[in-house]
C-alpha atoms as a PDB file:
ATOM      1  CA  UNK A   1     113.628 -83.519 -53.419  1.00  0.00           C
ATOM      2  CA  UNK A   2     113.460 -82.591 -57.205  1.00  0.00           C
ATOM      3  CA  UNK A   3     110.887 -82.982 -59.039  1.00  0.00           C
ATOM      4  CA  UNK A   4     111.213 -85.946 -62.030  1.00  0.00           C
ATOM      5  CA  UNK A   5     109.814 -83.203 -64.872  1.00  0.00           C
ATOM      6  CA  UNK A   6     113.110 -81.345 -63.889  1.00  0.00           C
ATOM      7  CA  UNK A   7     115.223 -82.663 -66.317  1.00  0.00           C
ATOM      8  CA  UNK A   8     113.124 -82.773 -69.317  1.00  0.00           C
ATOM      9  CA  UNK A   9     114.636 -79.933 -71.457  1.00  0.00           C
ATOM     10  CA  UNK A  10     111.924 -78.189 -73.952  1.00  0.00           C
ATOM     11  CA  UNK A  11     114.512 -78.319 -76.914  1.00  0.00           C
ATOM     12  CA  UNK A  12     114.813 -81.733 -76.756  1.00  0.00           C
ATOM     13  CA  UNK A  13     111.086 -82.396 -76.220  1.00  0.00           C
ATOM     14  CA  UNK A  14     110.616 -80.590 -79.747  1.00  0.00           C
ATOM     15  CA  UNK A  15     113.108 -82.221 -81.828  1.00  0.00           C
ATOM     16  CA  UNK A  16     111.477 -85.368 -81.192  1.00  0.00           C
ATOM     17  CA  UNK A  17     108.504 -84.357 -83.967  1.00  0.00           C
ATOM     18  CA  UNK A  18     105.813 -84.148 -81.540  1.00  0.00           C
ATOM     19  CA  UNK A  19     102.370 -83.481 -82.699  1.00  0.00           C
ATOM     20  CA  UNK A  20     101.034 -81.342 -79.811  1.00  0.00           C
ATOM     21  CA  UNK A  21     102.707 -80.429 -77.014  1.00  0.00           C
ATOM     22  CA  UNK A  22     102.133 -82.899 -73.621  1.00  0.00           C
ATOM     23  CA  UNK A  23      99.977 -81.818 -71.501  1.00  0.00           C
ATOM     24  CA  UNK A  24     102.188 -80.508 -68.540  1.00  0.00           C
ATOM     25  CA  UNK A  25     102.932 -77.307 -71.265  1.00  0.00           C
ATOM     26  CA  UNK A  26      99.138 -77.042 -71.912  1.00  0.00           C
ATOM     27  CA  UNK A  27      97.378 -74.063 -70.697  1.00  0.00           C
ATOM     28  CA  UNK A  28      93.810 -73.681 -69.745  1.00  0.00           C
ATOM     29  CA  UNK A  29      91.386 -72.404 -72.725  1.00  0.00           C
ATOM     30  CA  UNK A  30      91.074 -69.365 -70.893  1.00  0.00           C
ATOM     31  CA  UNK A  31      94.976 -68.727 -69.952  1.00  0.00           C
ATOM     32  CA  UNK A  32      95.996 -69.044 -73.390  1.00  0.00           C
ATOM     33  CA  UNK A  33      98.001 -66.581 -75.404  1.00  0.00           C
ATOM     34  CA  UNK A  34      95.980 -63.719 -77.150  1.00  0.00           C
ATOM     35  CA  UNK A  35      97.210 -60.379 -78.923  1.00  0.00           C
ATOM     36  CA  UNK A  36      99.635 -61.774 -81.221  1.00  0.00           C
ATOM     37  CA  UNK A  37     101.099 -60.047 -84.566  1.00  0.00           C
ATOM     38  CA  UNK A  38      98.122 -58.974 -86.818  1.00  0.00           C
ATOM     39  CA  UNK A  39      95.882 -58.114 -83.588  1.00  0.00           C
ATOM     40  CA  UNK A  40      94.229 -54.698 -82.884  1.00  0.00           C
ATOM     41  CA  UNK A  41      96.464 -54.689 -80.061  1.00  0.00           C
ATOM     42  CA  UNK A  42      99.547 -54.407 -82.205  1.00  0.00           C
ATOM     43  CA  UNK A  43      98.493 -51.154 -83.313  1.00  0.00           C
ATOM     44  CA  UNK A  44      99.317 -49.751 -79.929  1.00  0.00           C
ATOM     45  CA  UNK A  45     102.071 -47.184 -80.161  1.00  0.00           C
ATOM     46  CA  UNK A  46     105.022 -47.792 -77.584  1.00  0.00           C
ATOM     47  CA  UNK A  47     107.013 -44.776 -75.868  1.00  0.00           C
ATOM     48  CA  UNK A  48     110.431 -44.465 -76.787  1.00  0.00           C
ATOM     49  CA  UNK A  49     112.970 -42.580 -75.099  1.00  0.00           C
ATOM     50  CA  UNK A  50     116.462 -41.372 -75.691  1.00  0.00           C
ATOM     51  CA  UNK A  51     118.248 -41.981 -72.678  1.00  0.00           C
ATOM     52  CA  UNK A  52     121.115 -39.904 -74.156  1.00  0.00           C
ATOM     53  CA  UNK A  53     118.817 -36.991 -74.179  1.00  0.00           C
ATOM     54  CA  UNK A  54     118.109 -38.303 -70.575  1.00  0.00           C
ATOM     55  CA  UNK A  55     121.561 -37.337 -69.186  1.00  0.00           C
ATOM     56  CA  UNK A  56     120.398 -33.655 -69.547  1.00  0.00           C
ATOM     57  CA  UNK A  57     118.739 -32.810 -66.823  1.00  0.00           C
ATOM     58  CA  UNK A  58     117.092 -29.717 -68.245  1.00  0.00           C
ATOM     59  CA  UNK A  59     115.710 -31.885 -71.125  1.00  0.00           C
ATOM     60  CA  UNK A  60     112.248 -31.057 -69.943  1.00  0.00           C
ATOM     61  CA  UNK A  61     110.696 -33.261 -73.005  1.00  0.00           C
ATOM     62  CA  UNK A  62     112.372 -36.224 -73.161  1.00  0.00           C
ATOM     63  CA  UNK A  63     111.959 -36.111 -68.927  1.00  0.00           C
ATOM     64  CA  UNK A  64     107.976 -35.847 -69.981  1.00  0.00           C
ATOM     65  CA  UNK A  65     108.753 -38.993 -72.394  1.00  0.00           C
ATOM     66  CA  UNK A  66     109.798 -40.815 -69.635  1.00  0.00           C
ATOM     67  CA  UNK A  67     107.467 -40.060 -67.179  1.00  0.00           C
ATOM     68  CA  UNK A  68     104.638 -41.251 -69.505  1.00  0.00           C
ATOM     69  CA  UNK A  69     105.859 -44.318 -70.257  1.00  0.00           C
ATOM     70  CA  UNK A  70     106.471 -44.887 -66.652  1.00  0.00           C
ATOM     71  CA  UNK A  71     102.905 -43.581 -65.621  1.00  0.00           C
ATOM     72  CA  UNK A  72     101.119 -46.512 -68.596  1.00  0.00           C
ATOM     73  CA  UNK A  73     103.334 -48.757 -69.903  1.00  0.00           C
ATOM     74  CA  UNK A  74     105.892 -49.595 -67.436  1.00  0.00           C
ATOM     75  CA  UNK A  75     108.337 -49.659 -70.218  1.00  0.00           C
ATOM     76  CA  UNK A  76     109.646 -47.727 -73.373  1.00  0.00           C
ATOM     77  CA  UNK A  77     112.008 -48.499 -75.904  1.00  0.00           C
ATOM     78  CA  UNK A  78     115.226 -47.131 -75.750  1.00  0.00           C
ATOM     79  CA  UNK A  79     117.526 -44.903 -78.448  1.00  0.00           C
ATOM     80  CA  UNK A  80     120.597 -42.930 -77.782  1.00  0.00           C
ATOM     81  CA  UNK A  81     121.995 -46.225 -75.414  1.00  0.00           C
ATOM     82  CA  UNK A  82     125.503 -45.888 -77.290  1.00  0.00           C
ATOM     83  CA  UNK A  83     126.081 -49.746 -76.401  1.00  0.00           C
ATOM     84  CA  UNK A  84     127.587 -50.691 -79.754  1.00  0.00           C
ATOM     85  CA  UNK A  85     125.245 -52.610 -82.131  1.00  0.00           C
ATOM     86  CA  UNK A  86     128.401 -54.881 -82.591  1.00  0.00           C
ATOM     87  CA  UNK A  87     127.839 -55.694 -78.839  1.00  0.00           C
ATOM     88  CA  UNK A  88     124.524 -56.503 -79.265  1.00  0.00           C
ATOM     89  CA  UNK A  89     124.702 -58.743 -81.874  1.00  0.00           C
ATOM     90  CA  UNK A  90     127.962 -60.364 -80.601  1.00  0.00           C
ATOM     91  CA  UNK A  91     126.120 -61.523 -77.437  1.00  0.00           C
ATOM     92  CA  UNK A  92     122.549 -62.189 -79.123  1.00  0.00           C
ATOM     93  CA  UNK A  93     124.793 -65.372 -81.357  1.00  0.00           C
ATOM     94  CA  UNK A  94     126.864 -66.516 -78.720  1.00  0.00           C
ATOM     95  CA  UNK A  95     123.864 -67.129 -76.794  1.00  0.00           C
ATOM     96  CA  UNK A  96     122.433 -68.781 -79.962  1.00  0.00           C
ATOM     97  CA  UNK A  97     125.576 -70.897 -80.291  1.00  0.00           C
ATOM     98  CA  UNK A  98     125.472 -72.240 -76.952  1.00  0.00           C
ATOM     99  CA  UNK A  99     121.087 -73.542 -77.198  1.00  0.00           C
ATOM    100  CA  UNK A 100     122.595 -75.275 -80.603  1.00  0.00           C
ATOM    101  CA  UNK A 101     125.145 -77.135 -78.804  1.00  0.00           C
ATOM    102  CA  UNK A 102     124.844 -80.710 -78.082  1.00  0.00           C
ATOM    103  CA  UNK A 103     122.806 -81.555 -74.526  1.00  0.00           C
ATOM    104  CA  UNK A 104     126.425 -83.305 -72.702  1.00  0.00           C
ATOM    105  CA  UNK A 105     127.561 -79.804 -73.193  1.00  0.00           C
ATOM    106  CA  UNK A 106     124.812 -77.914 -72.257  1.00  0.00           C
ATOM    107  CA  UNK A 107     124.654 -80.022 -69.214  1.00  0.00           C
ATOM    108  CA  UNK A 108     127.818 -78.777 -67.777  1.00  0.00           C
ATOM    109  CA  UNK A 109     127.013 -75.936 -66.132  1.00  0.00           C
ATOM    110  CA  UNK A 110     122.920 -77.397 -65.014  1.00  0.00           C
ATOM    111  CA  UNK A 111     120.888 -75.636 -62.765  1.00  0.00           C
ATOM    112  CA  UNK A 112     120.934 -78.666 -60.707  1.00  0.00           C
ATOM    113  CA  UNK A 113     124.018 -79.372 -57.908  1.00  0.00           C
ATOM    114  CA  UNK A 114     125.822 -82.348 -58.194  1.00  0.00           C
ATOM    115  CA  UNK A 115     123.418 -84.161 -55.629  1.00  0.00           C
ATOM    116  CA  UNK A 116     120.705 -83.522 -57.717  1.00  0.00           C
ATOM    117  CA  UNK A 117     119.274 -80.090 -55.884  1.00  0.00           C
ATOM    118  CA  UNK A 118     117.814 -77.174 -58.183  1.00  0.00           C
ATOM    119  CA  UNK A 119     119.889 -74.120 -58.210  1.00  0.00           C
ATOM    120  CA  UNK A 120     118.781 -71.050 -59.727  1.00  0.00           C
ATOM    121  CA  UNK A 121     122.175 -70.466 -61.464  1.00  0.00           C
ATOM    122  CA  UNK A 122     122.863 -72.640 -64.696  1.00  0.00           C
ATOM    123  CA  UNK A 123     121.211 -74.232 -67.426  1.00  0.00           C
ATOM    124  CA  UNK A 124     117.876 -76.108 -67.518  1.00  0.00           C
ATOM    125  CA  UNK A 125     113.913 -74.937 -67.095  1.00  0.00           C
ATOM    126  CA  UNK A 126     112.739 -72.968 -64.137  1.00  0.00           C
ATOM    127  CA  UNK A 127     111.686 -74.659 -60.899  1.00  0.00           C
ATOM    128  CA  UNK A 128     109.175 -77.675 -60.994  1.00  0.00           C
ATOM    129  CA  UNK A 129     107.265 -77.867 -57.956  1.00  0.00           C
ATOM    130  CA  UNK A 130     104.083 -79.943 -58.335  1.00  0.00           C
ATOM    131  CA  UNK A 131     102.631 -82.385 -60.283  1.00  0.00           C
ATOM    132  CA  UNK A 132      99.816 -79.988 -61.525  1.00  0.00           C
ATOM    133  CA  UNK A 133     102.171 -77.268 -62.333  1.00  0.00           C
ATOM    134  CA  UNK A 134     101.872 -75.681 -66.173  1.00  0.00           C
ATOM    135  CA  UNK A 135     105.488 -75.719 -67.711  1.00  0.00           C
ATOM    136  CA  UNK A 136     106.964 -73.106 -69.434  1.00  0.00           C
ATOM    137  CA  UNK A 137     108.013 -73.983 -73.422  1.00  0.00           C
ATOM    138  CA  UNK A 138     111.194 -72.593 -72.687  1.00  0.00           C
ATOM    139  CA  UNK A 139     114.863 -73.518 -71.745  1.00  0.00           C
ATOM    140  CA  UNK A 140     117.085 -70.978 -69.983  1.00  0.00           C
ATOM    141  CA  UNK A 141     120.555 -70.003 -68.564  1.00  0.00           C
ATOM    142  CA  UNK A 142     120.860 -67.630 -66.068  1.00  0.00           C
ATOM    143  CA  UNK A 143     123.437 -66.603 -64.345  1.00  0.00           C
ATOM    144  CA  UNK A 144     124.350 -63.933 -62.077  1.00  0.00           C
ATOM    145  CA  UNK A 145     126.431 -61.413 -63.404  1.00  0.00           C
ATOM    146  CA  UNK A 146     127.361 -58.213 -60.665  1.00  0.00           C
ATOM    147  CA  UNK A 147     129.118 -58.082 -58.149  1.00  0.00           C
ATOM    148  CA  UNK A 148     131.822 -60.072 -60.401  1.00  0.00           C
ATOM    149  CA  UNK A 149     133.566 -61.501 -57.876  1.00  0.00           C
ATOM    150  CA  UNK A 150     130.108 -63.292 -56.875  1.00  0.00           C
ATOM    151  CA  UNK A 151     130.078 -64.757 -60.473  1.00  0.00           C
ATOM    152  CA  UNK A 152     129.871 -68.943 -60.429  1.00  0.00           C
ATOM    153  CA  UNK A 153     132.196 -68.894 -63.521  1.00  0.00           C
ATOM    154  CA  UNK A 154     131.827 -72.706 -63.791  1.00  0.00           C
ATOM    155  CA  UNK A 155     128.040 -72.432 -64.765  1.00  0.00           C
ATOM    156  CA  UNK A 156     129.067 -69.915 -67.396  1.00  0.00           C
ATOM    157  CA  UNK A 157     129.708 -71.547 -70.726  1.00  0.00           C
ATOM    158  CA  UNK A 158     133.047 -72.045 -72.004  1.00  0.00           C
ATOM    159  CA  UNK A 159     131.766 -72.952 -75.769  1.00  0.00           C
ATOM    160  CA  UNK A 160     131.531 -70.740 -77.504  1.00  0.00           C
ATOM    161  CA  UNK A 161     134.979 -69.271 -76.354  1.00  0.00           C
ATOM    162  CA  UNK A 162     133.601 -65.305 -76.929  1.00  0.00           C
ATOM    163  CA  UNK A 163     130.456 -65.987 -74.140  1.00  0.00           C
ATOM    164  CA  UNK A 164     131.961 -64.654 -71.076  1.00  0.00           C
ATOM    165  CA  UNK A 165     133.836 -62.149 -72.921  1.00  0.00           C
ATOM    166  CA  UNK A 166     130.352 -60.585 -74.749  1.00  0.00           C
ATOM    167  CA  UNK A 167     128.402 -61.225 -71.089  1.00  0.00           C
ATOM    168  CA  UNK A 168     131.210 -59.416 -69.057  1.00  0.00           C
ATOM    169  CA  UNK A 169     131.256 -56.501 -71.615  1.00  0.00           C
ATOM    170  CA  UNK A 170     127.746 -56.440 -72.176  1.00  0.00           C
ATOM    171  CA  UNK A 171     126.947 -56.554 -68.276  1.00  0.00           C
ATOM    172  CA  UNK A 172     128.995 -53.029 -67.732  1.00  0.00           C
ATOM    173  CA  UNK A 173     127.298 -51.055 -70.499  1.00  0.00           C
ATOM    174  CA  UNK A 174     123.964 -52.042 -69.762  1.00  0.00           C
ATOM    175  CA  UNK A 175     124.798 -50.817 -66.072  1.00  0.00           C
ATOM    176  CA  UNK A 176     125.572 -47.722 -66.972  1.00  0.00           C
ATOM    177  CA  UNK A 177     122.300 -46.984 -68.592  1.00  0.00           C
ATOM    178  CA  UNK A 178     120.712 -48.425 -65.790  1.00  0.00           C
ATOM    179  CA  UNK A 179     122.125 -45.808 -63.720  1.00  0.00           C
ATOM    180  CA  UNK A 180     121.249 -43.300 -66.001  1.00  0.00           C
ATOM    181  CA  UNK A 181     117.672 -44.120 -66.067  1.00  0.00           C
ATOM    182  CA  UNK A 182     117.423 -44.356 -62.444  1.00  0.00           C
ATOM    183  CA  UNK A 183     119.076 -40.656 -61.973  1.00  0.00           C
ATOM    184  CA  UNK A 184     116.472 -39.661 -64.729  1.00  0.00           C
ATOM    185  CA  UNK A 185     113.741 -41.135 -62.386  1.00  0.00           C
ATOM    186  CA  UNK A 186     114.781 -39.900 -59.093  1.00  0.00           C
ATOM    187  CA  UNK A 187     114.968 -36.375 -60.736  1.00  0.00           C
ATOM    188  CA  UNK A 188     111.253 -37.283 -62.188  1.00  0.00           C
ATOM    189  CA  UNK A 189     109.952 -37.457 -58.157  1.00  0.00           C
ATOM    190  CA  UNK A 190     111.885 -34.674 -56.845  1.00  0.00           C
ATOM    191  CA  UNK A 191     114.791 -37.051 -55.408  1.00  0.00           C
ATOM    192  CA  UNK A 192     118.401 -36.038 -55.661  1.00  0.00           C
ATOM    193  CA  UNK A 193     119.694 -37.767 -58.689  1.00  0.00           C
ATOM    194  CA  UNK A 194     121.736 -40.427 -56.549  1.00  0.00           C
ATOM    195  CA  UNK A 195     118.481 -41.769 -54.772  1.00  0.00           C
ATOM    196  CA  UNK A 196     117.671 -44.771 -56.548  1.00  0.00           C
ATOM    197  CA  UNK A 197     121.181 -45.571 -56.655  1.00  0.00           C
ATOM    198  CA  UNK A 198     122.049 -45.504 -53.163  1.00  0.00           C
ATOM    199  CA  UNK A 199     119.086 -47.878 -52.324  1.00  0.00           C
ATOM    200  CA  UNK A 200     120.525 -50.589 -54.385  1.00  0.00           C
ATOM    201  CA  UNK A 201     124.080 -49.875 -53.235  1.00  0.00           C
ATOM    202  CA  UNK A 202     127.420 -50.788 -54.418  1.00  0.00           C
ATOM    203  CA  UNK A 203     127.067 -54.169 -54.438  1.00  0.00           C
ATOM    204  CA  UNK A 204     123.852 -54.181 -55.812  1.00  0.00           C
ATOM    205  CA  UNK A 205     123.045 -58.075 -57.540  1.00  0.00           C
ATOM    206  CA  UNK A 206     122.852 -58.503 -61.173  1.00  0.00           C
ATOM    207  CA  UNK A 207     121.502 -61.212 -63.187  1.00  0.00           C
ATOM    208  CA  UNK A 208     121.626 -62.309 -66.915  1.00  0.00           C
ATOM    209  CA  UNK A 209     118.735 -64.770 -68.425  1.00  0.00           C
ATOM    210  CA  UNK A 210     118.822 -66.600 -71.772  1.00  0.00           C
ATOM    211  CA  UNK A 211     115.533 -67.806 -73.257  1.00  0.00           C
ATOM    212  CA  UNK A 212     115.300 -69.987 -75.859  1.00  0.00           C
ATOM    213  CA  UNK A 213     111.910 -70.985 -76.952  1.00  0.00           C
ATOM    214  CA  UNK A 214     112.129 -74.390 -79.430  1.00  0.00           C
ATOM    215  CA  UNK A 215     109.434 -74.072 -82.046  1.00  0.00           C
ATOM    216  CA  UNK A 216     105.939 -75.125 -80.992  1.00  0.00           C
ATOM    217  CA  UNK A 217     103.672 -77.994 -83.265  1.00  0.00           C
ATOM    218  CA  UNK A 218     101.277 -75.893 -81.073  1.00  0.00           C
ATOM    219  CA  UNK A 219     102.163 -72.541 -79.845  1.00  0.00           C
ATOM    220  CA  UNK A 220      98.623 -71.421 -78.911  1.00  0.00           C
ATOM    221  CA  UNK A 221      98.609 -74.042 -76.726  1.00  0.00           C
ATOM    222  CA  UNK A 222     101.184 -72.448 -74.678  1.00  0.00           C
ATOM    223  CA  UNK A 223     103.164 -69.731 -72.757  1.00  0.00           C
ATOM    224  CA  UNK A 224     107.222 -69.676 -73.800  1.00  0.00           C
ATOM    225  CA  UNK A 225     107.116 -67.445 -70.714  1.00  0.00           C
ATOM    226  CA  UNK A 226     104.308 -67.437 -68.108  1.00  0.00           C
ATOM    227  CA  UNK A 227     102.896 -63.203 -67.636  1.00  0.00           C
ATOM    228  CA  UNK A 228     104.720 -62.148 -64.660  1.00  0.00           C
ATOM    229  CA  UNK A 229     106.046 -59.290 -63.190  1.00  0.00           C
ATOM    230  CA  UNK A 230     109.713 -58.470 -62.385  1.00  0.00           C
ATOM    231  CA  UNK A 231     110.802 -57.630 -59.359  1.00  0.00           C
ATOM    232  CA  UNK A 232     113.975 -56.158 -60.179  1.00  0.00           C
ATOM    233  CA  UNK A 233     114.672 -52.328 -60.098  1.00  0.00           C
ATOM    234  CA  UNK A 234     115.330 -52.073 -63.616  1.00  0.00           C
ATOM    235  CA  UNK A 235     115.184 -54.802 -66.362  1.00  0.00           C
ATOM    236  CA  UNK A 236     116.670 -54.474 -70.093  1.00  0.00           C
ATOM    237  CA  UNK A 237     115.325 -56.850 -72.173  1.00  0.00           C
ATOM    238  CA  UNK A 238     116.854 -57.618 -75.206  1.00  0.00           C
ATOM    239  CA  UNK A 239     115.016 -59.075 -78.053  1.00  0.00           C
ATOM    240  CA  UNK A 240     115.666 -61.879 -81.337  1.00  0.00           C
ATOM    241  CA  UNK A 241     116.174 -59.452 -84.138  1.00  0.00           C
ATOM    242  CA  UNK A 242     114.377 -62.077 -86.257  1.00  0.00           C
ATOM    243  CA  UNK A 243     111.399 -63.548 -83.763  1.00  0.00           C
ATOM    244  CA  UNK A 244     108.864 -61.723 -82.307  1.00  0.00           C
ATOM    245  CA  UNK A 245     106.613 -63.246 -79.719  1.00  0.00           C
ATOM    246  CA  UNK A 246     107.159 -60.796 -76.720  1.00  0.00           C
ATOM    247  CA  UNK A 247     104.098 -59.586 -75.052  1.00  0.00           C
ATOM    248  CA  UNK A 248     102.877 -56.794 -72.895  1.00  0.00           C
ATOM    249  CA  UNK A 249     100.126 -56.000 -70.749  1.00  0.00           C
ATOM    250  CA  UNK A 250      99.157 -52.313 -71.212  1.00  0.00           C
ATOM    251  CA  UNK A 251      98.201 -49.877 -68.893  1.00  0.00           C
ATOM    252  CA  UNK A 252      94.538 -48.341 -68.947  1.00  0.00           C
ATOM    253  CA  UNK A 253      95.941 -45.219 -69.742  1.00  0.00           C
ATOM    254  CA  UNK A 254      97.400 -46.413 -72.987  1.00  0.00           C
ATOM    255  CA  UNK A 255      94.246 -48.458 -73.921  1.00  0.00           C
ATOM    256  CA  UNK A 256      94.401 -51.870 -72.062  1.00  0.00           C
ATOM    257  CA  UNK A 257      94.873 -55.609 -73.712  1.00  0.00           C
ATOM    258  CA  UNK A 258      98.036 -57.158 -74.090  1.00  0.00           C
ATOM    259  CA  UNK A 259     100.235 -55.970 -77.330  1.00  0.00           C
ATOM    260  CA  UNK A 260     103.798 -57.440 -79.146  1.00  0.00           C
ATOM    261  CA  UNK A 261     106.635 -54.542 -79.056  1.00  0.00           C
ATOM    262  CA  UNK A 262     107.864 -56.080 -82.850  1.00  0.00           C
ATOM    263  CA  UNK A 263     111.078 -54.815 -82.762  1.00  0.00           C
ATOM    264  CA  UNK A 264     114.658 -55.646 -82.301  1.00  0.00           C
ATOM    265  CA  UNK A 265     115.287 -52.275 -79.867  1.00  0.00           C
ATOM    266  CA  UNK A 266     116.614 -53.087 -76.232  1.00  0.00           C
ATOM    267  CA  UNK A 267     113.565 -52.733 -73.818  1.00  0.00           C
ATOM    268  CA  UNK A 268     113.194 -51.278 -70.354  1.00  0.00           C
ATOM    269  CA  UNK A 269     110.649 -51.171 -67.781  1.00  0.00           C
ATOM    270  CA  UNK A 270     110.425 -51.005 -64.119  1.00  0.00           C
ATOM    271  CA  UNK A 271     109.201 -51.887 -60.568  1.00  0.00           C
ATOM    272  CA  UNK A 272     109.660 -51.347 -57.686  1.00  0.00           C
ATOM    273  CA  UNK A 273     111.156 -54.051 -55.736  1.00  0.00           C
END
């Protein structure tokens, strides 16, 4: 049976003026957010690698780059991607577009079935479970997007008309860096390049995730995004050119704490799954 909270949609919770967020979105004094902008954290400095550079396998630098990023961080920025910036943008509004559109729309393609059931595909909040669970301040679409012909095109928006045009494009170019970091980090542990890639396979799954974070009357209070750890191969995270609010827990070998990448680069990091 689902639980009642999950239908309550965090955008429309905010447009209703509250004062403070309820309580199901309000953390625990000690589980709530530190290391924001203007911290001593932010003065971190976060790895960035070319991934063009990559591609050369006798690049012994860049290789290093990557290896020390892998060996603290978990993640680097990324340059040299090629994926247009046209691209970028294109699918960064038409994500935008779709959060702004009225609820009956949104509601389409829910992440519940028709009898009610969560699904993880489609539109909504993540999974409620219990009454005591902490709720994310966030509303999400996700969708999986390889192999295509495993695509549920009817939880993929239709408004605006562009969406699954950008998603489909966007999908195939961030794949192909994907693979190129993976040869890069097979080559890093003395693999043949085609290691990583043969463990995920041909058919390897793919999924796409939306976040939208409505503005807080309280955003100390809460987590848009509870800490957690992927456990996909490879992730690529791209962020709001405009909002920051993205944060990382550092390694002890790049000084520990949790720290805000403030930048509008595509992200990467990895683990093992």
């Amino acid at each position: 049976m689902v639980h009642q909270a999950q239908g309550q949609l965090v955008q429309e919770l905010a447009a209703g003026g509250l004062p403070a967020p309820p309580t199901r979105y309000v953390l625990r004094e000690k589980d709530r957010p530190t290391g924001g902008v203007g911290s001593a954290a932010t003065k971190l400095d976060f790895p960035i690698v070319d991934v063009r550079r990559l591609a050369d396998s006798g690049d012994a630098d860049e290789a290093a780059k990557l290896r020390a990023a892998l060996d603290t961080w978990g993640l680097f920025a990324v340059t040299g991607h090629g994926i247009p910036e046209a691209l970028l943008d294109g699918i960064r509004e038409a994500s935008r577009e779709f959060f702004h559109l009225p609820s009956s729309e949104k509601l389409k393609h829910a992440n519940q079935t028709d009898d009610g059931e969560f699904q993880l595909e489609g539109y909504g909040i993540d999974r409620v479970d219990t009454d005591e669970q902490i709720l994310d301040w966030c509303d999400r679409l996700y969708l999986q997007v390889q192999p295509e012909e495993t695509r549920q095109l009817k939880l993929w928006p239709d408004h605006p008309p562009s969406f699954a045009k950008l998603l489909h494009e966007y999908t195939l170019a961030s794949d192909q860096v994907a693979k190129l970091v993976l040869r890069a980090m097979a080559r890093l542990l003395g693999f043949d390049d085609g290691f990583f890639l043969a463990q995920v396979g041909e058919r390897g799954e793919t999924h796409a995730r939306f976040n939208y974070y409505p503005s807080c009357p309280r955003a100390d209070l809460v987590h848009g995004l509870k800490p957690h750890t992927d456990n996909s191969v490879v992730t690529t995270l791209l962020l709001d050119r405009d909002v920051a609010g993205l944060q990382v827990l550092c390694g002890d070998g790049a000084g520990g704490g949790w720290t805000c990448p403030c930048s509008a680069r595509t992200w990467w990091w990895s683990s093992a799954t």
